[in-house]
Protein backbone atom coordinates (compact mmCIF):
# COMPACT_ATOMS: atom_id res chain seq x y z
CA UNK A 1 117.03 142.87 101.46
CA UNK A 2 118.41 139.79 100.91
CA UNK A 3 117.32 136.89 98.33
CA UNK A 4 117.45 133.17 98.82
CA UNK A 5 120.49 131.85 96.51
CA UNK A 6 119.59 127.91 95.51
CA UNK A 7 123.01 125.77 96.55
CA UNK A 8 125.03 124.62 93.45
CA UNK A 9 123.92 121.64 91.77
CA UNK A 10 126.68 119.56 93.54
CA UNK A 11 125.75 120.45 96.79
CA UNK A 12 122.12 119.62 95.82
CA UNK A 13 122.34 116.33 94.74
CA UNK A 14 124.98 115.74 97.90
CA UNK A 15 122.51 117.21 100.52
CA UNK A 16 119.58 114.97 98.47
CA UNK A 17 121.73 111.93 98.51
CA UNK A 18 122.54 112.62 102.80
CA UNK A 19 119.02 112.74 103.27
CA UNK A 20 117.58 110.10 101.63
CA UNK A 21 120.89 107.83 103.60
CA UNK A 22 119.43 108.90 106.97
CA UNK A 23 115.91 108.24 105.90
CA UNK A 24 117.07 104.68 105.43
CA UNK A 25 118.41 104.69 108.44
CA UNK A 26 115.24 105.70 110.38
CA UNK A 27 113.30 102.60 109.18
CA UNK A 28 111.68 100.67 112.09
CA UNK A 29 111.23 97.28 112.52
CA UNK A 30 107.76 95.48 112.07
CA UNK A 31 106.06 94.40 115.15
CA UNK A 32 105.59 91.04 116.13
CA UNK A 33 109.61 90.59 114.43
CA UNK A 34 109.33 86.80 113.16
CA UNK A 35 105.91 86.09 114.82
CA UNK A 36 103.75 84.10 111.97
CA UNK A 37 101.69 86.69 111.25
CA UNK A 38 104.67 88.94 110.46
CA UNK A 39 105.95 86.34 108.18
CA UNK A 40 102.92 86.19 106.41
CA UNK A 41 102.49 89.12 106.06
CA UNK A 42 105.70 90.14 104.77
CA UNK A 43 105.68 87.30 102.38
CA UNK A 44 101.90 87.96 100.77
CA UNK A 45 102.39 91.84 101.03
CA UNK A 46 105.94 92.59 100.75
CA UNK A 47 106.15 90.64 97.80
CA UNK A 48 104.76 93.22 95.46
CA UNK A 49 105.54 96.72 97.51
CA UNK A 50 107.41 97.17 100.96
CA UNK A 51 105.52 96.34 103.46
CA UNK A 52 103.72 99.47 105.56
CA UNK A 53 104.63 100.00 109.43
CA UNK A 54 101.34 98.88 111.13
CA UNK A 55 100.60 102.01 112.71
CA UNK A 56 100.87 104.25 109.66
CA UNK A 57 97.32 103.50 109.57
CA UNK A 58 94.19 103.38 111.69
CA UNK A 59 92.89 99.47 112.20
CA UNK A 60 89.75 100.90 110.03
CA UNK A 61 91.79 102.12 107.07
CA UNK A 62 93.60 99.19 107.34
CA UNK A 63 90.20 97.22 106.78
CA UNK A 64 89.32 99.37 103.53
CA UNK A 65 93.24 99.11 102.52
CA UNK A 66 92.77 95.08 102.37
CA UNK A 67 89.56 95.47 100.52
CA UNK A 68 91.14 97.41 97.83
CA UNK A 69 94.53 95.06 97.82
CA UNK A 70 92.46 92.08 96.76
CA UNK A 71 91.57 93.80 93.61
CA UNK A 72 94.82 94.92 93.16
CA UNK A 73 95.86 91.22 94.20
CA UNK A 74 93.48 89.62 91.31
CA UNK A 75 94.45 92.43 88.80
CA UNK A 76 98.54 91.73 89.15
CA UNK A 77 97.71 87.81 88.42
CA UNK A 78 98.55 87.05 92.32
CA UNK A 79 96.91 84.29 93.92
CA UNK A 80 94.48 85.41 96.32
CA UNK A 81 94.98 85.30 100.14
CA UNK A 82 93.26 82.62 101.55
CA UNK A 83 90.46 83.21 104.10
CA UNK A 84 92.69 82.06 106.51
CA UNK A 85 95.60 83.94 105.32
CA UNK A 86 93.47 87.55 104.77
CA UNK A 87 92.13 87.27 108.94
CA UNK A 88 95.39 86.82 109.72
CA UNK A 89 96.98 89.59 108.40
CA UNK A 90 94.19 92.24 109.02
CA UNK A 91 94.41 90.64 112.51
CA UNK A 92 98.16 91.74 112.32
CA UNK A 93 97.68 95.03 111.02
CA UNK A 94 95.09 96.11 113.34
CA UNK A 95 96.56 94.35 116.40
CA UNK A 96 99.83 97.16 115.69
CA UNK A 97 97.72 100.10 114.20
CA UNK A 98 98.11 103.66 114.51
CA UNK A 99 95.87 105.29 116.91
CA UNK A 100 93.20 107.98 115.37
């Protein structure tokens, strides 16, 4: 029978540092590329994190996820979004969600 031998460390962190290169590469653009909404959204959002694909979540998770961002929001010292600013962007995010 024969056993599993784990590549040499070298080869690891090569093969780790190859993947991680064509993850990069594999990013998508956001939807809507320099529509208003995507600006805002990358400006209020991306500032803190990166900012999600749309469709990595349903439009209804994206609700709860903006619930729980304006606590996050208050909590980091961020101004809050705006009324105007928070429709907008859940607007956005739904408009280009994932499908369930």
């Amino acid at each position: 029978m024969k056993y599993f031998t784990p590549p040499s460390r070298p080869l690891l962190v090569v093969a780790l540092f190859a993947l991680a290169m064509a993850a990069a590469g594999c990013s998508h653009p956001l939807p809507e590329a320099g529509s208003a909404a995507e600006r805002l959204y990358l400006e209020r959002c991306g500032s803190c994190h990166r900012p999600y694909q749309p469709r990595s979540l349903t439009a209804a998770m994206w609700q709860a996820q903006l619930v729980a961002m304006r606590q996050k929001i208050a909590a980091a010292g961020q101004p809050p979004l705006t009324p105007a600013q928070d429709h907008e962007i859940l607007e956005y995010l739904q408009r280009n969600a994932g499908v369930q």
